[in-house]
Protein backbone atom coordinates (compact mmCIF):
# COMPACT_ATOMS: atom_id res chain seq x y z
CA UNK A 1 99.10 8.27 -169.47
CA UNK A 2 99.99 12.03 -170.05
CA UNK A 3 96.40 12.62 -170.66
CA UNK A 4 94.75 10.83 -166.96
CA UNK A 5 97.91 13.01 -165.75
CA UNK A 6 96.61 16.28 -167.44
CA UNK A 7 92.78 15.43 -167.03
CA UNK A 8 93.80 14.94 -162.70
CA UNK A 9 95.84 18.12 -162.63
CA UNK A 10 92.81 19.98 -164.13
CA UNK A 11 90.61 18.65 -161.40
CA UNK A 12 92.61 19.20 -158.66
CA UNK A 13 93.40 22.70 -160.09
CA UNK A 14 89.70 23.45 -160.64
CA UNK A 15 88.99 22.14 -156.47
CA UNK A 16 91.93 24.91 -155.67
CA UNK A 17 90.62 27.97 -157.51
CA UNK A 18 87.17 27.31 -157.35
CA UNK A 19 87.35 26.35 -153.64
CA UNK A 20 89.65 29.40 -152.91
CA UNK A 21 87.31 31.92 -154.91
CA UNK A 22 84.46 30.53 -152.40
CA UNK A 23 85.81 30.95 -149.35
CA UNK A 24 87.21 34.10 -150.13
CA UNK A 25 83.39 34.85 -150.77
CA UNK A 26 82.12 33.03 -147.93
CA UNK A 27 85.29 35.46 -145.65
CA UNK A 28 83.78 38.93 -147.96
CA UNK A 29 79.99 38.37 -149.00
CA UNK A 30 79.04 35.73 -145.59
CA UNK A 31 81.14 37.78 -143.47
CA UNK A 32 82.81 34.70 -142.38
CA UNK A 33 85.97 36.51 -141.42
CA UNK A 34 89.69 36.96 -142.28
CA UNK A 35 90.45 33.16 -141.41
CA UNK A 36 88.09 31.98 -144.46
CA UNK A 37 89.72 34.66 -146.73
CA UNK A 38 93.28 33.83 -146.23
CA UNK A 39 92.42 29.94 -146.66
CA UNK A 40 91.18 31.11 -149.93
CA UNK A 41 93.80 33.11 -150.89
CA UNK A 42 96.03 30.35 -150.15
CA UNK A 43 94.00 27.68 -151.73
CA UNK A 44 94.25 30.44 -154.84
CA UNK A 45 98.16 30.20 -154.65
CA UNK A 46 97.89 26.28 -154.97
CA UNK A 47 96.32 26.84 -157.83
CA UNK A 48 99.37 28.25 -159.88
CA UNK A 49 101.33 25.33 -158.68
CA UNK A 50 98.72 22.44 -159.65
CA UNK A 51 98.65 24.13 -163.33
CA UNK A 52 102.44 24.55 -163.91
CA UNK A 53 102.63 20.75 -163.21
CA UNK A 54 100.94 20.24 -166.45
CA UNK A 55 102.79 18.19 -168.82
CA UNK A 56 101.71 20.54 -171.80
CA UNK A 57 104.48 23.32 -171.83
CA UNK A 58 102.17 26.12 -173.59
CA UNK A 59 101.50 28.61 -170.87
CA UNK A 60 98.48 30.12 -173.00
CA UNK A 61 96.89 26.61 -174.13
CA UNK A 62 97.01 25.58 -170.76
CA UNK A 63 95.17 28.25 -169.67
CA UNK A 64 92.95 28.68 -172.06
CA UNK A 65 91.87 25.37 -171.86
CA UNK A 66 91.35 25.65 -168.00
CA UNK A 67 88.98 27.88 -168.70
CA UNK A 68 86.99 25.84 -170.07
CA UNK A 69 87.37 23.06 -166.98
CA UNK A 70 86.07 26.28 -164.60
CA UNK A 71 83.21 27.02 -166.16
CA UNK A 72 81.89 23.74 -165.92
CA UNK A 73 83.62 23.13 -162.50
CA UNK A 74 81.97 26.09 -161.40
CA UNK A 75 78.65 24.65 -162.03
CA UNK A 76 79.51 21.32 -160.88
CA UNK A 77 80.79 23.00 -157.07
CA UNK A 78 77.80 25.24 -156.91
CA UNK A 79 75.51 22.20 -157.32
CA UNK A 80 77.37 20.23 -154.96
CA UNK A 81 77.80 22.74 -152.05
CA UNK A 82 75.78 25.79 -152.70
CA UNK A 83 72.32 23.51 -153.67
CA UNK A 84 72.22 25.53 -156.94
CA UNK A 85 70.32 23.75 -159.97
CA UNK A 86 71.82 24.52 -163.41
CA UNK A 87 68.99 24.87 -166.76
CA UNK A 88 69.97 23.31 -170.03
CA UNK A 89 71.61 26.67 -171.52
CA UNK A 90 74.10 26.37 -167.89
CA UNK A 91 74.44 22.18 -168.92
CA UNK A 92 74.62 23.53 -172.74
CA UNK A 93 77.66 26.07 -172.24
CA UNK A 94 79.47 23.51 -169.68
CA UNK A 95 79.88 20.82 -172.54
CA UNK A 96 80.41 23.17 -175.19
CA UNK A 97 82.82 24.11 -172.66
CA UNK A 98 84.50 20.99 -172.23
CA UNK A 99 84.39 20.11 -176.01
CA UNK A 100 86.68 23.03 -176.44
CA UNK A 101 89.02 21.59 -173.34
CA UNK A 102 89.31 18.11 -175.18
CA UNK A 103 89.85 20.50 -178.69
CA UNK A 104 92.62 22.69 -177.32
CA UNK A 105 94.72 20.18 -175.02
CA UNK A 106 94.20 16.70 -176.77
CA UNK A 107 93.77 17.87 -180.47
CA UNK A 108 96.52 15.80 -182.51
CA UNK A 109 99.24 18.07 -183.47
CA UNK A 110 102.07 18.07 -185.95
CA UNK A 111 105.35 17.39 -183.70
């Protein structure tokens, strides 16, 4: 159970900074306007909440194994809404990616 709860707070935190880092861009680079940026600065702020909710209590692991999550959540959103078409190298890094996720958070450790 801790794990579908870990695995849907990575999600949800990937949709927050992801999503906030593109509409801040859309706002900036699209000249979309203030409105877009400070709905992506906001949706940036939700994303410190969704990760302290993580049952893990290792700041750094945590972290370090949302990075991972981004990278290939990156890919995944700019496929989804910005029509872009990862190679095999972008498919390549994203799993490698995620291998190191399941690695770093799920690894069996000595209590």
């Amino acid at each position: 159970m801790l794990i579908a709860r870990s695995l849907v707070l990575f999600l949800l935190a990937a949709v927050a900074e992801i999503g906030g880092a593109w509409l801040v861009w859309q706002g900036v680079r699209e000249h979309r306007g203030l409105l877009w940026v400070a709905a992506g600065v906001l949706a940036l702020g939700a994303y410190g909440f969704v990760a302290a909710f993580q049952p893990q209590a290792h700041f750094g692991r945590i972290l370090a194994a949302y990075g991972g999550v981004f990278v290939a959540g990156s890919l995944a959103w700019g496929v989804l809404v910005d029509g872009f078409r990862p190679d095999r190298f972008d498919l390549l890094g994203a799993g490698l990616c995620l291998l190191g996720v399941a690695v770093i958070m799920y690894a069996p450790r000595p209590a």
